[in-house]
PDB file of N, CA and C in Angstrom:
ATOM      1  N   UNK A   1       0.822  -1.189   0.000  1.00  0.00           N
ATOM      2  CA  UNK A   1       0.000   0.000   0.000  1.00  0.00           C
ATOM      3  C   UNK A   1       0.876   1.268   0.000  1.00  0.00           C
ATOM      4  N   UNK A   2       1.691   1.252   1.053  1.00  0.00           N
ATOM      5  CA  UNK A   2       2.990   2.673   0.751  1.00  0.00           C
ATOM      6  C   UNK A   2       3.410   2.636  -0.140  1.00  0.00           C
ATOM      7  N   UNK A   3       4.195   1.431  -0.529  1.00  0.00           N
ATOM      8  CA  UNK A   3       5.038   1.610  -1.885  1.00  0.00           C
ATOM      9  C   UNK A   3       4.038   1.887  -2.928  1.00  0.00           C
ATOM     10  N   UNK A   4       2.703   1.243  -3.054  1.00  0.00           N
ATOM     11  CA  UNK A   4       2.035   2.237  -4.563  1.00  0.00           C
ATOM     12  C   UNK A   4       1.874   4.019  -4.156  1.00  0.00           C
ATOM     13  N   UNK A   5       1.567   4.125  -3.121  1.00  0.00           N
ATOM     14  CA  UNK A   5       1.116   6.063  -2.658  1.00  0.00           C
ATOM     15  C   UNK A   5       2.726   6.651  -3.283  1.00  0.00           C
ATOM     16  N   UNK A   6       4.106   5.851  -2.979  1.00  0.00           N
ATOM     17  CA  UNK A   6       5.211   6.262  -3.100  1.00  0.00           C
ATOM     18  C   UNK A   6       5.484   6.155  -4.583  1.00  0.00           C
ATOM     19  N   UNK A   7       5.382   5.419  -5.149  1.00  0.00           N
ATOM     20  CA  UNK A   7       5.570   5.544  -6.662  1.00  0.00           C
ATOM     21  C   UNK A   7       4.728   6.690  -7.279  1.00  0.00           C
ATOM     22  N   UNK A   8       3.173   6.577  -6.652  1.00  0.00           N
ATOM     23  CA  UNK A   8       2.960   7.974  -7.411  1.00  0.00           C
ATOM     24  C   UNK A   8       3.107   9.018  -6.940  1.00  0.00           C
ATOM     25  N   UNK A   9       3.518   8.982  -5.969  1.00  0.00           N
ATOM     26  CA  UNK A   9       4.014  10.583  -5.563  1.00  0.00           C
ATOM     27  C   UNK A   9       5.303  10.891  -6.023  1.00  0.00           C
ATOM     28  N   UNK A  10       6.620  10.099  -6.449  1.00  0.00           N
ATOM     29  CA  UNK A  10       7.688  10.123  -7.186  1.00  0.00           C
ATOM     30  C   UNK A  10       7.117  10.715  -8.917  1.00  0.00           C
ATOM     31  N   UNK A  11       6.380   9.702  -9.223  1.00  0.00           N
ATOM     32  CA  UNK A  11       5.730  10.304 -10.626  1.00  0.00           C
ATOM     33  C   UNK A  11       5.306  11.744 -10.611  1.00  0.00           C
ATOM     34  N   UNK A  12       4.491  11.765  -9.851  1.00  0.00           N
ATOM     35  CA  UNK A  12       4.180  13.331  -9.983  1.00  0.00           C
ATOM     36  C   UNK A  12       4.498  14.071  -9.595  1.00  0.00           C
ATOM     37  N   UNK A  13       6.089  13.993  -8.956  1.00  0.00           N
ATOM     38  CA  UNK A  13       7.326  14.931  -8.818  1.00  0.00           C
ATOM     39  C   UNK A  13       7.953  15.203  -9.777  1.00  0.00           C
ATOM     40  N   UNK A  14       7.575  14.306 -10.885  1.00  0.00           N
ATOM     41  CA  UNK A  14       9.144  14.176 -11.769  1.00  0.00           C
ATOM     42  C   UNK A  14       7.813  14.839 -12.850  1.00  0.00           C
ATOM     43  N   UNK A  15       6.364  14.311 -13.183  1.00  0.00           N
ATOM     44  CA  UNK A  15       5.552  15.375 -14.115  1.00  0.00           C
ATOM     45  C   UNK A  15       5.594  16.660 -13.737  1.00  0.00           C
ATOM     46  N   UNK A  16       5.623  17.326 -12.541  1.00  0.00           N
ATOM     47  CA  UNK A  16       5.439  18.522 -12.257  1.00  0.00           C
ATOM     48  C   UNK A  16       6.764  19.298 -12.612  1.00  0.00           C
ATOM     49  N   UNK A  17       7.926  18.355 -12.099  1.00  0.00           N
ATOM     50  CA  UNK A  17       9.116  19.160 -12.542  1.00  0.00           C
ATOM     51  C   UNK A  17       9.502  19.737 -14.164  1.00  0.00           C
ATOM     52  N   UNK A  18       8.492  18.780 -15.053  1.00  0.00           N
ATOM     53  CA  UNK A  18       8.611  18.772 -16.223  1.00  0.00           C
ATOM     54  C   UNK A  18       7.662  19.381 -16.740  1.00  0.00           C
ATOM     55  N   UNK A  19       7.080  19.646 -16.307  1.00  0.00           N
ATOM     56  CA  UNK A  19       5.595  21.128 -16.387  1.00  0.00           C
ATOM     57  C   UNK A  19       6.299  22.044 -16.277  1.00  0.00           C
ATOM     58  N   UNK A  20       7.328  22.270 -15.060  1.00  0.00           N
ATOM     59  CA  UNK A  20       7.662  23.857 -14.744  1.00  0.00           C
ATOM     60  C   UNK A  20       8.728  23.928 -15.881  1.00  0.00           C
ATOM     61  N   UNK A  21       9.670  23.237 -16.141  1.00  0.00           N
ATOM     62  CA  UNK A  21      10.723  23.571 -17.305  1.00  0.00           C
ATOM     63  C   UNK A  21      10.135  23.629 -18.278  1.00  0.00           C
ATOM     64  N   UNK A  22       8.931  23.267 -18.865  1.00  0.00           N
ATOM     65  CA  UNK A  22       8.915  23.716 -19.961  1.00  0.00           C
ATOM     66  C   UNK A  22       7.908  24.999 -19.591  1.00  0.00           C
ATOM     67  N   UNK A  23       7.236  25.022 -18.787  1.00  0.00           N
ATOM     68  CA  UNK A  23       6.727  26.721 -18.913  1.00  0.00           C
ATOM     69  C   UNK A  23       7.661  27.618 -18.565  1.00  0.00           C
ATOM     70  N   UNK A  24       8.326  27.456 -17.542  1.00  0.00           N
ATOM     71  CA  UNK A  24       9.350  28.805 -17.096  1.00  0.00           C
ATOM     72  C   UNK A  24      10.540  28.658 -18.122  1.00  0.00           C
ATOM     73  N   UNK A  25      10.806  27.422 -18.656  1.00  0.00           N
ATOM     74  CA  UNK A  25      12.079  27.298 -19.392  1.00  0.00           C
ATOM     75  C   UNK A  25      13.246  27.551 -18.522  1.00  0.00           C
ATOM     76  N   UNK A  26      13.912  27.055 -17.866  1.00  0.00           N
ATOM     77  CA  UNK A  26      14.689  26.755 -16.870  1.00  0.00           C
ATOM     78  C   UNK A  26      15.732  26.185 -17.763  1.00  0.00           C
ATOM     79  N   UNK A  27      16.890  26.038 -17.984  1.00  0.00           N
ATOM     80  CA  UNK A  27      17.840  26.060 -18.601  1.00  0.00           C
ATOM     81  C   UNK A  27      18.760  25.033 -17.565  1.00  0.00           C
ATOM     82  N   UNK A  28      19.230  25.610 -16.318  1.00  0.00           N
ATOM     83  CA  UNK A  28      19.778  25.251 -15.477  1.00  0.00           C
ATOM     84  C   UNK A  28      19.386  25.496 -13.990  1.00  0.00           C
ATOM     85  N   UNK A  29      20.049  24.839 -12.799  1.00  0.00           N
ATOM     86  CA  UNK A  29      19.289  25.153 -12.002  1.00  0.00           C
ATOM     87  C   UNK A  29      19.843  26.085 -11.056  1.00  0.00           C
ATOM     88  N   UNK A  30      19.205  27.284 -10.245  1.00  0.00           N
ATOM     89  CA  UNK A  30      19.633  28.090  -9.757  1.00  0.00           C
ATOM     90  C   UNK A  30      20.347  27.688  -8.135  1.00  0.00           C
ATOM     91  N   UNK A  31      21.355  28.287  -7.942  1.00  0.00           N
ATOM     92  CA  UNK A  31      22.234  26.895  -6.726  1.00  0.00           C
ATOM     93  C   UNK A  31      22.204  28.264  -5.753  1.00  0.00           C
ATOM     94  N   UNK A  32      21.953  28.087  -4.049  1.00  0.00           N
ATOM     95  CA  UNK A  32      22.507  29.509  -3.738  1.00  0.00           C
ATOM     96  C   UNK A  32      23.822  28.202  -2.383  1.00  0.00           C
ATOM     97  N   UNK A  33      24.853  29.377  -2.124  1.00  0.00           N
ATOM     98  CA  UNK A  33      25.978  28.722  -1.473  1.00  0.00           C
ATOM     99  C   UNK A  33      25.441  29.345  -0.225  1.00  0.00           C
ATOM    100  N   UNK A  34      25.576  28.111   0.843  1.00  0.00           N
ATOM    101  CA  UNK A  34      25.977  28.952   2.123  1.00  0.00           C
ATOM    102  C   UNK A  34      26.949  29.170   2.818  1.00  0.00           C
ATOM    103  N   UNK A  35      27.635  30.112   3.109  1.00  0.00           N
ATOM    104  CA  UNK A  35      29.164  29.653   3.625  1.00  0.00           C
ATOM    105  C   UNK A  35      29.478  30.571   5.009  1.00  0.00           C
ATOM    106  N   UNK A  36      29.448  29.933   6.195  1.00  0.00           N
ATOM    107  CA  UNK A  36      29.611  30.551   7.736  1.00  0.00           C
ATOM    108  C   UNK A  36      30.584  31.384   7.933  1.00  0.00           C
ATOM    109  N   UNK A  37      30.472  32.270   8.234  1.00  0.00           N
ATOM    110  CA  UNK A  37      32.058  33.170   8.861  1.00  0.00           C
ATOM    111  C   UNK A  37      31.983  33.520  10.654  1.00  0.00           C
ATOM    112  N   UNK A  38      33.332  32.823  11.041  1.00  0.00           N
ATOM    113  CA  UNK A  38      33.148  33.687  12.193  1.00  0.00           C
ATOM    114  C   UNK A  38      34.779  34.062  12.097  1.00  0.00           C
ATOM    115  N   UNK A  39      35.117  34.605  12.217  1.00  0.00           N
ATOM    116  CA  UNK A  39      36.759  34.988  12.599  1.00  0.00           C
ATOM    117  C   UNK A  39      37.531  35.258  11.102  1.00  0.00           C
ATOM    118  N   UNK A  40      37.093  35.209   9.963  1.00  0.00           N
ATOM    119  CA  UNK A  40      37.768  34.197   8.605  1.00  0.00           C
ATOM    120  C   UNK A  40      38.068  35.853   8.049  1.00  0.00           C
ATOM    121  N   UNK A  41      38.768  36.882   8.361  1.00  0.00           N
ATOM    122  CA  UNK A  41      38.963  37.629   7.924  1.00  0.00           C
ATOM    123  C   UNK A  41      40.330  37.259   6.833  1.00  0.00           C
ATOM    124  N   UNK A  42      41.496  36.707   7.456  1.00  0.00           N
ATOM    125  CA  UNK A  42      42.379  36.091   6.598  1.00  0.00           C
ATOM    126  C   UNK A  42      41.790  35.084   5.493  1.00  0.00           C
ATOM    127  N   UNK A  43      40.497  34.396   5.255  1.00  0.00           N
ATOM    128  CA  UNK A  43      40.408  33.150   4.342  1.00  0.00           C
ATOM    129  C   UNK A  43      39.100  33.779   3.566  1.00  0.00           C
ATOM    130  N   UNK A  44      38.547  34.419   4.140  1.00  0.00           N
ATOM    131  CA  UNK A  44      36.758  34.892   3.381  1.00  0.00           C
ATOM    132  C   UNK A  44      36.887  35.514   1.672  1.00  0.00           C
ATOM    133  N   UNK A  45      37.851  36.343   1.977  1.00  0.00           N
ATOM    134  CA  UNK A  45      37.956  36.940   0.267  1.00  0.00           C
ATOM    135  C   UNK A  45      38.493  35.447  -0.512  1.00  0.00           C
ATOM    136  N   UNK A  46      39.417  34.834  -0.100  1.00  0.00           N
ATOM    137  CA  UNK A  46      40.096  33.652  -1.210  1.00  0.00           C
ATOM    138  C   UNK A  46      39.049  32.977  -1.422  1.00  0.00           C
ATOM    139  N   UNK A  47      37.875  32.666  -0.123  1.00  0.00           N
ATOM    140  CA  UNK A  47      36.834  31.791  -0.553  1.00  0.00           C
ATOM    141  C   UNK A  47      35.994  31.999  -1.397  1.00  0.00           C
ATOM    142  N   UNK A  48      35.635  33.059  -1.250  1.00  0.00           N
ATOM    143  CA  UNK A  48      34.542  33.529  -1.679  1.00  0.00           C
ATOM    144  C   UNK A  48      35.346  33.777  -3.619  1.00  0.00           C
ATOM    145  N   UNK A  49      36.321  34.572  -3.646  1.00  0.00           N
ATOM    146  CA  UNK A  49      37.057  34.716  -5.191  1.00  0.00           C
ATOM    147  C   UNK A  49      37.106  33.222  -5.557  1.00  0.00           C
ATOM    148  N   UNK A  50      37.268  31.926  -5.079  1.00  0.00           N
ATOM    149  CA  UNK A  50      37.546  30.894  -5.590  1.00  0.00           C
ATOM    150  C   UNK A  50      36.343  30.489  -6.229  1.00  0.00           C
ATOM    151  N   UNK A  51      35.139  31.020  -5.475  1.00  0.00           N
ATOM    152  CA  UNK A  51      33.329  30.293  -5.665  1.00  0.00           C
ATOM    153  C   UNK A  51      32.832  31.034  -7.056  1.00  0.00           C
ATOM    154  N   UNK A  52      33.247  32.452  -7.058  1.00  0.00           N
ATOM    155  CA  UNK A  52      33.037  33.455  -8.095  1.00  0.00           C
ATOM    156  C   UNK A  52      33.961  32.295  -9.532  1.00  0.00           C
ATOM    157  N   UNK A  53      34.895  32.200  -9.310  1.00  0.00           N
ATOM    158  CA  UNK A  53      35.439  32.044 -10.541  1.00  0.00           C
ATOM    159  C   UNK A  53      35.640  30.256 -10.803  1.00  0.00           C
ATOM    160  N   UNK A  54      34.029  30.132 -10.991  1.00  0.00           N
ATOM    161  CA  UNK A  54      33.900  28.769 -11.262  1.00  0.00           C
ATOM    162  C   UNK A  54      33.226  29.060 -12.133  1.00  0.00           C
ATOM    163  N   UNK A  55      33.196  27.658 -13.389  1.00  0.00           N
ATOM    164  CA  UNK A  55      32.327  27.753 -14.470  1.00  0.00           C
ATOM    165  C   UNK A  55      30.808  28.205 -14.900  1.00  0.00           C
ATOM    166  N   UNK A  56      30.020  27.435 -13.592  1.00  0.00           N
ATOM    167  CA  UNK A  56      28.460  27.410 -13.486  1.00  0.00           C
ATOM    168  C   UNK A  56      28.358  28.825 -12.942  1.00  0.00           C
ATOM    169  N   UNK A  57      27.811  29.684 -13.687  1.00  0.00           N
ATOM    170  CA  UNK A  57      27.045  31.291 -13.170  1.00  0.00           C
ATOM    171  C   UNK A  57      26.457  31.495 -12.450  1.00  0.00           C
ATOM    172  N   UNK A  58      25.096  30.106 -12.681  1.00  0.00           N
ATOM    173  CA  UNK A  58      24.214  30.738 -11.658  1.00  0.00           C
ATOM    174  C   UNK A  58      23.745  30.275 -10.493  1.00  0.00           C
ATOM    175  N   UNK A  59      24.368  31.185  -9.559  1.00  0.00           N
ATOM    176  CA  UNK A  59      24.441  31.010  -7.853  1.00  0.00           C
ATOM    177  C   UNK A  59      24.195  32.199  -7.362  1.00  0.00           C
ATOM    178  N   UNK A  60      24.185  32.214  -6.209  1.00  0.00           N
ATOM    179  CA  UNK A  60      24.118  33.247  -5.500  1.00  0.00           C
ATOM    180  C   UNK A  60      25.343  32.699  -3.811  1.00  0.00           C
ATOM    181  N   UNK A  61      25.654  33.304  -3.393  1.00  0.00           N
ATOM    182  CA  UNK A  61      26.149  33.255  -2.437  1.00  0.00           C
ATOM    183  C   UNK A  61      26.150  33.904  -0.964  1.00  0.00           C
ATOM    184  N   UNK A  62      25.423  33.337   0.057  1.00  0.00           N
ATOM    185  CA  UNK A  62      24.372  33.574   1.288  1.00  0.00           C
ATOM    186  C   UNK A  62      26.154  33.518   2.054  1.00  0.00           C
ATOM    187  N   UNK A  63      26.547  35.011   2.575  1.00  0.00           N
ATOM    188  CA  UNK A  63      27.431  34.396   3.992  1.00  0.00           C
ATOM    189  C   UNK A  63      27.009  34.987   5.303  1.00  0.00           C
ATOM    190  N   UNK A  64      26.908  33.948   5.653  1.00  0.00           N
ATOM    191  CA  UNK A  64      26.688  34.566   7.326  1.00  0.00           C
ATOM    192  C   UNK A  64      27.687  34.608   8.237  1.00  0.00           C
ATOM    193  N   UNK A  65      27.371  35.834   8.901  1.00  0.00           N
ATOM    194  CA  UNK A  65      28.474  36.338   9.391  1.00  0.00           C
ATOM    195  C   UNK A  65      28.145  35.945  11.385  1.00  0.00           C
ATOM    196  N   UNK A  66      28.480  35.667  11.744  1.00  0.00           N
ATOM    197  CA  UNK A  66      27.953  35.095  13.404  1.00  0.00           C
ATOM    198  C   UNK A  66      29.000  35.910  13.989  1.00  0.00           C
ATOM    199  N   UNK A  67      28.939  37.499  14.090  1.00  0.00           N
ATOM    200  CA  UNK A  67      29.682  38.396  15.079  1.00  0.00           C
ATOM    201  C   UNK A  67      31.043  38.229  15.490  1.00  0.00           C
ATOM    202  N   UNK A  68      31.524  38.161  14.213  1.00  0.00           N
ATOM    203  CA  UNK A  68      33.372  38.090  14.181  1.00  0.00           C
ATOM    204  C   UNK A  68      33.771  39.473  15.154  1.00  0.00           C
ATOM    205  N   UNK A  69      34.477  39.165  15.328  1.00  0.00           N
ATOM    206  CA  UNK A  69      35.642  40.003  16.073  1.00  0.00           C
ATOM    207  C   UNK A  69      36.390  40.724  15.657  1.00  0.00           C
ATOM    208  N   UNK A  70      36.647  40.319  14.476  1.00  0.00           N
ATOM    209  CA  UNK A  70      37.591  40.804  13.536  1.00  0.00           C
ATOM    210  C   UNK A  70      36.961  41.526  12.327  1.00  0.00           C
ATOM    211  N   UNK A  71      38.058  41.762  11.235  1.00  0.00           N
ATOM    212  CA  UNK A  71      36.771  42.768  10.438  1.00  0.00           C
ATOM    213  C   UNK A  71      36.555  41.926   8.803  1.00  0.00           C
ATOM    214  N   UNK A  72      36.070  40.838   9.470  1.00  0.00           N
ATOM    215  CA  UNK A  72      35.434  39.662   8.445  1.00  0.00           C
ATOM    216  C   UNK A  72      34.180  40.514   7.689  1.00  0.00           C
ATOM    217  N   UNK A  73      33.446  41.387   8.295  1.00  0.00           N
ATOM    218  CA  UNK A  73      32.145  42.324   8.020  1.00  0.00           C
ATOM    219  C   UNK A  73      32.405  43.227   6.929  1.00  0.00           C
ATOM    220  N   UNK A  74      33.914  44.001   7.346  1.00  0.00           N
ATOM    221  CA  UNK A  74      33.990  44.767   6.027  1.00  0.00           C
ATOM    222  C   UNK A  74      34.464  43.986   4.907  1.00  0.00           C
ATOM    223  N   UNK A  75      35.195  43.209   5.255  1.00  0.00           N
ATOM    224  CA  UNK A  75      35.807  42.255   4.050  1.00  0.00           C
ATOM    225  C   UNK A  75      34.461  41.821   2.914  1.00  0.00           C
ATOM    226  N   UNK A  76      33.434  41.498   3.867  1.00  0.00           N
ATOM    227  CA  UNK A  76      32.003  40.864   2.426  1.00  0.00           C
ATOM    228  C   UNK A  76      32.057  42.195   2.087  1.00  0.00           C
ATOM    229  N   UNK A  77      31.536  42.861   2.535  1.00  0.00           N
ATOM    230  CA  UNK A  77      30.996  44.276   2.065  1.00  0.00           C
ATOM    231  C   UNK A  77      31.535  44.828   1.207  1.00  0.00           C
ATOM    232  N   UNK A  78      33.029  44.540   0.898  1.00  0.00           N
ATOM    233  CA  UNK A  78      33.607  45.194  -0.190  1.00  0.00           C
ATOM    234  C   UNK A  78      33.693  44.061  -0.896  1.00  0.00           C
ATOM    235  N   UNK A  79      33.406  42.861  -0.704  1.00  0.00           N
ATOM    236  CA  UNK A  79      33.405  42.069  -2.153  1.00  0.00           C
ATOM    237  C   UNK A  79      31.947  41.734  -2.404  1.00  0.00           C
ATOM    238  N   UNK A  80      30.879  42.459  -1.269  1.00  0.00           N
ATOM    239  CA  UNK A  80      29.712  42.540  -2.300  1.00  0.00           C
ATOM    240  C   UNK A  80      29.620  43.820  -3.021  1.00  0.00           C
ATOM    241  N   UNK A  81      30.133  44.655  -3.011  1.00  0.00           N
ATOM    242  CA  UNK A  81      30.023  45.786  -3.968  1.00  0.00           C
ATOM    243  C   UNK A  81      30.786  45.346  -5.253  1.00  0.00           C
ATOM    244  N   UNK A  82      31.399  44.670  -5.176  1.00  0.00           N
ATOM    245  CA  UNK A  82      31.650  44.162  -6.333  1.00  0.00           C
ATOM    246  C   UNK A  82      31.205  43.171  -7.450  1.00  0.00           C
ATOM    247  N   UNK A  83      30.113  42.152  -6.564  1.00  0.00           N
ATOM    248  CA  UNK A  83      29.651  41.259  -6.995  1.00  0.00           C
ATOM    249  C   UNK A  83      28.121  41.419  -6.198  1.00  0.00           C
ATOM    250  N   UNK A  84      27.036  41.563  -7.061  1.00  0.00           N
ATOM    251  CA  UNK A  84      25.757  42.003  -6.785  1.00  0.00           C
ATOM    252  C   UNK A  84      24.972  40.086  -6.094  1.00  0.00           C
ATOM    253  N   UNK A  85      25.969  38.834  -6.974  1.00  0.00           N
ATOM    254  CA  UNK A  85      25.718  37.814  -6.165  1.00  0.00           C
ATOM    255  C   UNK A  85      25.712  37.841  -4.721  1.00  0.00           C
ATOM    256  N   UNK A  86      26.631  38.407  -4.176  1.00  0.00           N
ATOM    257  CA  UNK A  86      26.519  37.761  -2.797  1.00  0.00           C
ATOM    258  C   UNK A  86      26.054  38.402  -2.094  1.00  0.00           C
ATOM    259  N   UNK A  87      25.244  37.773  -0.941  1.00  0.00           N
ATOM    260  CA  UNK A  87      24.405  38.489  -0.041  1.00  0.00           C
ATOM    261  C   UNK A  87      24.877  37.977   1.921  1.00  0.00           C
ATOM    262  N   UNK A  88      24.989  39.408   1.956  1.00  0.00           N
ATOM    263  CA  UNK A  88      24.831  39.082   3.914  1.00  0.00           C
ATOM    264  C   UNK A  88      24.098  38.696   4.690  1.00  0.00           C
ATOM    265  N   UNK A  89      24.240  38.213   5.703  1.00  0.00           N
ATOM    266  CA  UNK A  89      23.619  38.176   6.951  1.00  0.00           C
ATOM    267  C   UNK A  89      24.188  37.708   8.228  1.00  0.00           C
ATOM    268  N   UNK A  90      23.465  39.017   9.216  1.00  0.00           N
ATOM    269  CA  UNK A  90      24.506  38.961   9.813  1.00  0.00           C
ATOM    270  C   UNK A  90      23.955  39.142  11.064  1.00  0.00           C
TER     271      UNK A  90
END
């Protein structure tokens, strides 16, 4: 009895997914990164420049910042003015 409810609920995950690509036309799929900072003032720019300069475009990049000490805060801030991808929180 589960396993039939489970097969069609797999089916009509995989029809619906194939409804939305062809109406929205979805190309690829949109990825967002999450990546933690607490202290990473020395490592945050290399990380973050390494994530930017990967093949796949479309991402976005979520860092949260959990009240560094250090000035990990200005460090996003000037590499989100540069890159409209990445977003704070903090």
């Amino acid at each position: 009895m589960y396993i039939y409810k489970y097969k069609h609920f797999i089916r009509d995950c995989f029809n619906l997914k194939r409804y939305y690509r062809k109406t929205i036309k979805i190309k690829s799929p949109y990825v967002s990164i999450c990546l933690p900072a607490y202290n990473m003032k020395n490592y945050i720019e290399k990380a973050v420049i390494s994530i930017l300069n990967q093949s796949f475009q479309n991402f976005e990049i979520i860092i949260v910042n959990d009240y560094s000490k250090d000035k990990t805060l200005e460090v996003i801030k000037k590499l989100q003015l540069k890159d409209p991808r990445i977003k704070i929180i903090f």
